[in-house]
Protein backbone atom coordinates (compact mmCIF):
# COMPACT_ATOMS: atom_id res chain seq x y z
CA UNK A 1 -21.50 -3.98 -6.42
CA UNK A 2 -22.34 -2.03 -9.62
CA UNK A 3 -24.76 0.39 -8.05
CA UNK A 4 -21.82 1.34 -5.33
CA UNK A 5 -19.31 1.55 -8.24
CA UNK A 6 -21.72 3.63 -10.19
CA UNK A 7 -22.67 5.88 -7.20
CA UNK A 8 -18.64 6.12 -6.56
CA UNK A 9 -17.95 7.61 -10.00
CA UNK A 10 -20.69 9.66 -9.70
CA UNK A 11 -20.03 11.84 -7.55
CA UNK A 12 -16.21 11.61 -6.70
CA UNK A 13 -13.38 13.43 -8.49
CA UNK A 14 -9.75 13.61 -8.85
CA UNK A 15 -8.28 14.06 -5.40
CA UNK A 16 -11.50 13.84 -3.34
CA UNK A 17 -11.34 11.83 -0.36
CA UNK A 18 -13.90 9.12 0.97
CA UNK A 19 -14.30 8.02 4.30
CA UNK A 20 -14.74 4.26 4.52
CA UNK A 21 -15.18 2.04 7.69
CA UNK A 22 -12.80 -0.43 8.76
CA UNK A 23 -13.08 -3.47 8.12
CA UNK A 24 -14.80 -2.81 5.10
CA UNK A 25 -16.08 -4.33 1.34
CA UNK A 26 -13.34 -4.86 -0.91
CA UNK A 27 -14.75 -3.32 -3.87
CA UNK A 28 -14.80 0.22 -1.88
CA UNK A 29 -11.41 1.22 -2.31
CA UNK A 30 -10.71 0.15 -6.24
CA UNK A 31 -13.86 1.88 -6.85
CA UNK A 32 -12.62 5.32 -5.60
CA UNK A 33 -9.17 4.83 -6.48
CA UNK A 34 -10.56 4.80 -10.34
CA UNK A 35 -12.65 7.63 -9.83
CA UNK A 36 -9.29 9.21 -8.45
CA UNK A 37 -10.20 10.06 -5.29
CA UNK A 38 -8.43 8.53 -2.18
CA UNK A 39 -9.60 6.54 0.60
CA UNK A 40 -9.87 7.54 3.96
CA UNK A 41 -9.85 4.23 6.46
CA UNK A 42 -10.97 4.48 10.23
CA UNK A 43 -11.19 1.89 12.22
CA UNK A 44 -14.72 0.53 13.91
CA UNK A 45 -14.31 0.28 17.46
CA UNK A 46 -14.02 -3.20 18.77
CA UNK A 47 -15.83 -5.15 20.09
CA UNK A 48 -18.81 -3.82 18.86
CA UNK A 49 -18.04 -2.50 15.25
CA UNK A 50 -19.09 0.73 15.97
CA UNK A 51 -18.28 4.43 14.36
CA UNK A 52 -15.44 6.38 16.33
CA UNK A 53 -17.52 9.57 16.22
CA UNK A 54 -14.49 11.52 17.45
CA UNK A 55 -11.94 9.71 14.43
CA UNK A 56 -14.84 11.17 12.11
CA UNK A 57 -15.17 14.54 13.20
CA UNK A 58 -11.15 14.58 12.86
CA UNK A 59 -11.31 13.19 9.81
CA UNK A 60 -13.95 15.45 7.96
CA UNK A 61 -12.42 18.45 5.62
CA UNK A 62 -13.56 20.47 2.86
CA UNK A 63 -11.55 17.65 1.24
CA UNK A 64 -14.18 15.11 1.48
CA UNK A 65 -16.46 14.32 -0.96
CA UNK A 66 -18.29 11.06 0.10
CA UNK A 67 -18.59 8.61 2.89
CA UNK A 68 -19.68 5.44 2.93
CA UNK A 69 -21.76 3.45 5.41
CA UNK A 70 -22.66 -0.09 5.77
CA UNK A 71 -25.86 -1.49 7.89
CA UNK A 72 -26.35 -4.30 8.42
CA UNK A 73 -21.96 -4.74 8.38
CA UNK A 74 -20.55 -6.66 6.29
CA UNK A 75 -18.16 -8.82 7.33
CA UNK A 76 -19.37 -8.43 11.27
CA UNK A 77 -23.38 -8.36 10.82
CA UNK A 78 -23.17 -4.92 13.27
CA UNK A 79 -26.15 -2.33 12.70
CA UNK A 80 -26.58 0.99 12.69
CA UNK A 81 -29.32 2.51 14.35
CA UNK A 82 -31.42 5.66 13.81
CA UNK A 83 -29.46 7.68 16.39
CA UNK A 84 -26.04 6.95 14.55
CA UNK A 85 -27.82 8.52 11.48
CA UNK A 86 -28.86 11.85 13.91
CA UNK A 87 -25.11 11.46 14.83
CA UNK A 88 -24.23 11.30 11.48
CA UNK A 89 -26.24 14.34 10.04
CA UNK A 90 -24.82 16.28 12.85
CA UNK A 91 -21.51 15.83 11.97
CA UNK A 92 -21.75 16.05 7.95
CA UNK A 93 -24.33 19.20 8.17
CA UNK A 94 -21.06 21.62 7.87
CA UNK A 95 -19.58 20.02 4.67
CA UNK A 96 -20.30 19.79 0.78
CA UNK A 97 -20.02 15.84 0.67
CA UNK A 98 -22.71 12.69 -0.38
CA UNK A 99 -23.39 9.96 1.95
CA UNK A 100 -23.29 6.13 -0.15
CA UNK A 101 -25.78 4.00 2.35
CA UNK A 102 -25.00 -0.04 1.72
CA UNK A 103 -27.96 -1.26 2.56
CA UNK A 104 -27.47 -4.99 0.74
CA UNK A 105 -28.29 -7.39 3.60
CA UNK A 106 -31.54 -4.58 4.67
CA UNK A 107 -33.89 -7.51 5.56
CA UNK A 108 -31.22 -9.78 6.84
CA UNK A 109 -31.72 -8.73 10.57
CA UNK A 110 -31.93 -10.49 13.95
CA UNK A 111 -33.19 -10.44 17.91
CA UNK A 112 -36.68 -8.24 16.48
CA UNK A 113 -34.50 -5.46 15.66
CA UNK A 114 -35.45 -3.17 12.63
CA UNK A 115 -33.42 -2.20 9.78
CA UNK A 116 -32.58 1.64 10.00
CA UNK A 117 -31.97 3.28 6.56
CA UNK A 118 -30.54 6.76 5.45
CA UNK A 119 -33.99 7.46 3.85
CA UNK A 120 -35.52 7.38 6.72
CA UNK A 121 -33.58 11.01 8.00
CA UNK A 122 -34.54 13.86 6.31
CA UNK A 123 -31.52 15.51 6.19
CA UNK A 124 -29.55 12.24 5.19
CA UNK A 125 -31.81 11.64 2.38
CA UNK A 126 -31.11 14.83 0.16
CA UNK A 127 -27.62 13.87 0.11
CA UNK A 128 -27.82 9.94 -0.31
CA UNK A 129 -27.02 7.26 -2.41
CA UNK A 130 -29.05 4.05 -0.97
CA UNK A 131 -27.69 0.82 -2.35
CA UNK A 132 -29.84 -2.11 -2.21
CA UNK A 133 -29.67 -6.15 -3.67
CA UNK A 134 -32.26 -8.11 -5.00
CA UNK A 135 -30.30 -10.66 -5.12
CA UNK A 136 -29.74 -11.03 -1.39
CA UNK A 137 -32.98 -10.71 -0.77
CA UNK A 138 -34.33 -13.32 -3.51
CA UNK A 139 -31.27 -15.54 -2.43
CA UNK A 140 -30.15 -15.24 -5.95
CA UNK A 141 -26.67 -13.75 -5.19
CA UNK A 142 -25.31 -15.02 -8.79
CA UNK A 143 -27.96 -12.77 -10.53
CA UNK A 144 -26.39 -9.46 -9.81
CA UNK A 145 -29.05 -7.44 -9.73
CA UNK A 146 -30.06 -4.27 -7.57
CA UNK A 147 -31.11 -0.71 -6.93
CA UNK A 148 -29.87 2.44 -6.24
CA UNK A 149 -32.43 5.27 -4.59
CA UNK A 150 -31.38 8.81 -4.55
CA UNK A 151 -32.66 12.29 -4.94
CA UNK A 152 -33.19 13.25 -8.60
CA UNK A 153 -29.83 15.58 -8.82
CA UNK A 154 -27.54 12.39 -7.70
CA UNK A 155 -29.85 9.75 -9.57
CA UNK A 156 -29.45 11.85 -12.85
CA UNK A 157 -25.18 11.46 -12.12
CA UNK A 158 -25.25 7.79 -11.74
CA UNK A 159 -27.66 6.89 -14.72
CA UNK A 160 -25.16 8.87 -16.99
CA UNK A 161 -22.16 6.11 -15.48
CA UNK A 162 -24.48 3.36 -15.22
CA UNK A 163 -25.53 3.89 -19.41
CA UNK A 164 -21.47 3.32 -20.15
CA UNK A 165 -21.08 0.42 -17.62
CA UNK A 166 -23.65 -2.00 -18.19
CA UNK A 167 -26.19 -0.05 -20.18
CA UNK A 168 -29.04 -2.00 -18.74
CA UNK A 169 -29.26 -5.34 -16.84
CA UNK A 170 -30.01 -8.17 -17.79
CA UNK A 171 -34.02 -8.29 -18.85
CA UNK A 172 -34.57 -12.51 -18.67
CA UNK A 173 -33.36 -11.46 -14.62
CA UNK A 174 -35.05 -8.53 -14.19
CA UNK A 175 -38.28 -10.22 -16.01
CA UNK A 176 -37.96 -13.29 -13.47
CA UNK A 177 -37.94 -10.98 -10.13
CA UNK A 178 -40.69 -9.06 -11.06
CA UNK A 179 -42.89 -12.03 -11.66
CA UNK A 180 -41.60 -13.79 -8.18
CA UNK A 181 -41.46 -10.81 -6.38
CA UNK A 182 -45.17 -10.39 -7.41
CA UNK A 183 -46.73 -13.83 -6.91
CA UNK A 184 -44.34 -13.59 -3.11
CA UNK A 185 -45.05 -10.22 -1.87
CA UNK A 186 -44.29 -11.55 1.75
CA UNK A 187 -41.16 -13.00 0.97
CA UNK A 188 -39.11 -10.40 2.56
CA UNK A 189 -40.71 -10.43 5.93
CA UNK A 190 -39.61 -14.22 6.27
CA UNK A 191 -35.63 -13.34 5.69
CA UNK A 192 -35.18 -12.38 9.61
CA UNK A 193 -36.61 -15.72 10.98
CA UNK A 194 -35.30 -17.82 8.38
CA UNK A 195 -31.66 -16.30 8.93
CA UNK A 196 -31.95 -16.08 12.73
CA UNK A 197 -32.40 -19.72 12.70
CA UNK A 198 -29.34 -20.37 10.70
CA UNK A 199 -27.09 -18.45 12.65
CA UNK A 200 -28.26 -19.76 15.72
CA UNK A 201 -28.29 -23.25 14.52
CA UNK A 202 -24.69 -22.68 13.38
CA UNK A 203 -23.51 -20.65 16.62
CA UNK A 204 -24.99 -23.46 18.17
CA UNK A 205 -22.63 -25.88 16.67
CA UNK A 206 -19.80 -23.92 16.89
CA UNK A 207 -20.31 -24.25 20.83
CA UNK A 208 -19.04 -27.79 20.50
CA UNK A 209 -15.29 -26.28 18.71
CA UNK A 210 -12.56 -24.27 19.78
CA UNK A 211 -13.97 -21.23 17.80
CA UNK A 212 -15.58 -18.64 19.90
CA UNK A 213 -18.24 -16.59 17.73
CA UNK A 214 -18.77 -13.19 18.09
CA UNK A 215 -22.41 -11.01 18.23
CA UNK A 216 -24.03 -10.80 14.08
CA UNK A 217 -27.16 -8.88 14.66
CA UNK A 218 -27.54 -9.14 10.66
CA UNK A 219 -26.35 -10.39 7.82
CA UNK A 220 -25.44 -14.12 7.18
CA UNK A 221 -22.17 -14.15 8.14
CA UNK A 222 -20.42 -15.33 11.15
CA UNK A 223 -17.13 -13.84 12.98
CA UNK A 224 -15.21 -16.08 14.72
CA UNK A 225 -11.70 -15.94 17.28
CA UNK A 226 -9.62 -18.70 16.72
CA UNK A 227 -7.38 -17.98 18.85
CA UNK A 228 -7.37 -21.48 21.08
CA UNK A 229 -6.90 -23.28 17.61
CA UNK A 230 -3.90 -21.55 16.40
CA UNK A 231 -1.19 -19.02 16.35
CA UNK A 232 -0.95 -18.69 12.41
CA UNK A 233 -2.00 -14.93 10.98
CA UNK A 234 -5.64 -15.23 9.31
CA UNK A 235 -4.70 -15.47 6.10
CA UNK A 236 -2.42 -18.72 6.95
CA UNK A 237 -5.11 -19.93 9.08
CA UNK A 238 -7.91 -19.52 6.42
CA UNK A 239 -5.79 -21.16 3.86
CA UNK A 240 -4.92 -23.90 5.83
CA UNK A 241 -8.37 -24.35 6.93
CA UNK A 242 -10.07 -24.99 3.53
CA UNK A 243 -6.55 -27.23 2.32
CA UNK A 244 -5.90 -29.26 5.32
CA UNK A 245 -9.88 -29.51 6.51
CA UNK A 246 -12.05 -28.55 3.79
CA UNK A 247 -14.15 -25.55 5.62
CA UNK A 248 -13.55 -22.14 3.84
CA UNK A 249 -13.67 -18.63 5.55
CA UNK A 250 -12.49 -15.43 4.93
CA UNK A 251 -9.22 -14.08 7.06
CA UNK A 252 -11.14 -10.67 8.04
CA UNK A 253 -7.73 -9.01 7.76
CA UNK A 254 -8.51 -8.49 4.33
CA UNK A 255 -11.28 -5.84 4.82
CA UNK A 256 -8.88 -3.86 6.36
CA UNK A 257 -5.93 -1.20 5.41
CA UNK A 258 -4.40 -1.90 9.39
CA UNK A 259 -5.38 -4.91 10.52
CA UNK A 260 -5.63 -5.47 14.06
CA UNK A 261 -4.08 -7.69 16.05
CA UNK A 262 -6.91 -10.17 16.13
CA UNK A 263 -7.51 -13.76 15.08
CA UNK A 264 -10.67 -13.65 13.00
CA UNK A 265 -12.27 -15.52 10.13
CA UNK A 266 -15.71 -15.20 8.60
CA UNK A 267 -18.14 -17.66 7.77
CA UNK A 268 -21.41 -17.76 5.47
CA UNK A 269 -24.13 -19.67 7.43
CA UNK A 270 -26.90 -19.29 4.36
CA UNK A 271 -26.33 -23.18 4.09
CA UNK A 272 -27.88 -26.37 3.97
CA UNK A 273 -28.07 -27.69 8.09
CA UNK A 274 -26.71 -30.87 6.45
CA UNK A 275 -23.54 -28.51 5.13
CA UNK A 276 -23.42 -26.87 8.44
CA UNK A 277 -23.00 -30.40 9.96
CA UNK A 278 -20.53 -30.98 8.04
CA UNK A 279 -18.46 -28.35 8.76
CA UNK A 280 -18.93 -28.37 12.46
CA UNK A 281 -17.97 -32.08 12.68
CA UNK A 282 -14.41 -31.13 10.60
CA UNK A 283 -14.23 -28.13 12.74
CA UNK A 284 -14.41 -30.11 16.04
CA UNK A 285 -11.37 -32.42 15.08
CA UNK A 286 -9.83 -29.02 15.54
């Protein structure tokens, strides 16, 4: 979350515009909004998530400074492949604006697919800001602790904001991943196996409840329709979901500046199974 607020104020400026993806991270918006730029929201096409190439084009202008993109999606585990990066070169090549790649949840990816990053285009890569998490990798989320890789012009921009924010990280952290992530080299290549299972262990148990899951090809979260449960707007349905039965979710409403008329809530499946259970057996009293 730093590294994207660092690469925000960076690079934008008083009246720029930034093209985020809806439904998006929260932390997007207040980022550019102190940076005092304004945020540009298009919709991803449902049901897939996927980039309107057509809203984009429309939506480019000698106005815009950045955009942001964010593979694997969070809060609907979509993925971006290497042609939506050609697609994406294509349609930035005419303008004067950076490209912020979240790339948190890099390894977190499903069905054999591979993770495809904005480094990996040439073109891309000379105007990119690549965020990445060592904490979502090392499952040590609390840590706060990640990277940023850019080309020396940008990176030279976001170490002057990232001096005055933090000034460094914490070294005790830092310290402790370097000594795990050398004794565990291979840890990384486990994260798609040992997430796959989860989600399918807990799309598995959502087949015995009203909820009807969506696709994640990444990340460990979970969309879900609850429309046979309930009427209520997400929000409503969220909150009455942790008060009344203990299970919390996120109304996916939230990510959004529109929200659509749809009855979705996300859930975080890097649990215990014996959490999992419990959920599922409040959630099929439902």
């Amino acid at each position: 979350t730093e590294a994207i607020f660092d690469a925000i104020q960076a690079v934008v400026r008083r009246d720029d515009e930034v093209i985020v993806f809806d439904p998006c991270y929260d932390s997007y918006e207040p980022s550019i909004t102190l940076a005092g730029g304004r945020a540009v929201h298009l919709p991803l096409t449902q049901p897939g998530f996927a980039i309107d190439w057509e809203r984009l084009r429309n939506a480019l202008s000698r106005r815009t400074r950045l955009v942001i993109v964010n593979s694997p999606h969070n809060p609907s585990g979509a993925l971006l492949a290497g042609a939506d990066f050609d697609r994406l070169a294509d349609l930035l090549r005419p303008y004067d604006c950076y490209l912020l790649s979240d790339e948190v949840y890099e390894h977190v990816v499903f069905d054999g697919a591979g993770h495809a990053t904005a480094l990996a285009h040439p073109e891309l890569a000379q105007r990119s800001l690549a965020v990445f998490s060592f904490g979502k990798t090392y499952h040590a989320t609390g840590w706060k602790l990640g990277y940023c890789v850019a080309p020396a012009t940008l990176s030279v921009e976001l170490r002057r904001v990232h001096q005055y924010v933090t000034f460094a990280s914490t070294s005790p952290l830092q310290q402790a991943l370097a000594e795990y992530m050398t004794a565990h080299p291979e840890h990384h290549l486990t994260l798609p196996k040992f997430y796959q299972e989860r989600r399918d262990y807990f799309t598995g148990l959502l087949a015995g409840t009203k909820f009807r899951p969506l696709h994640a090809a990444g990340t460990y979260f979970q969309l879900a329709d609850y429309g046979a449960i309930s009427a209520l707007p997400d929000v409503e349905f969220a909150r009455w979901l942790t008060i009344e039965h203990g299970v919390a979710t996120i109304p996916v409403s939230v990510f959004y500046e529109h929200p659509p008329n749809a009855r979705l809530v996300r859930f975080c499946f890097a649990k215990e199974n014996a959490t999992l259970d419990a959920a599922a057996e409040r959630l099929r009293r439902l």
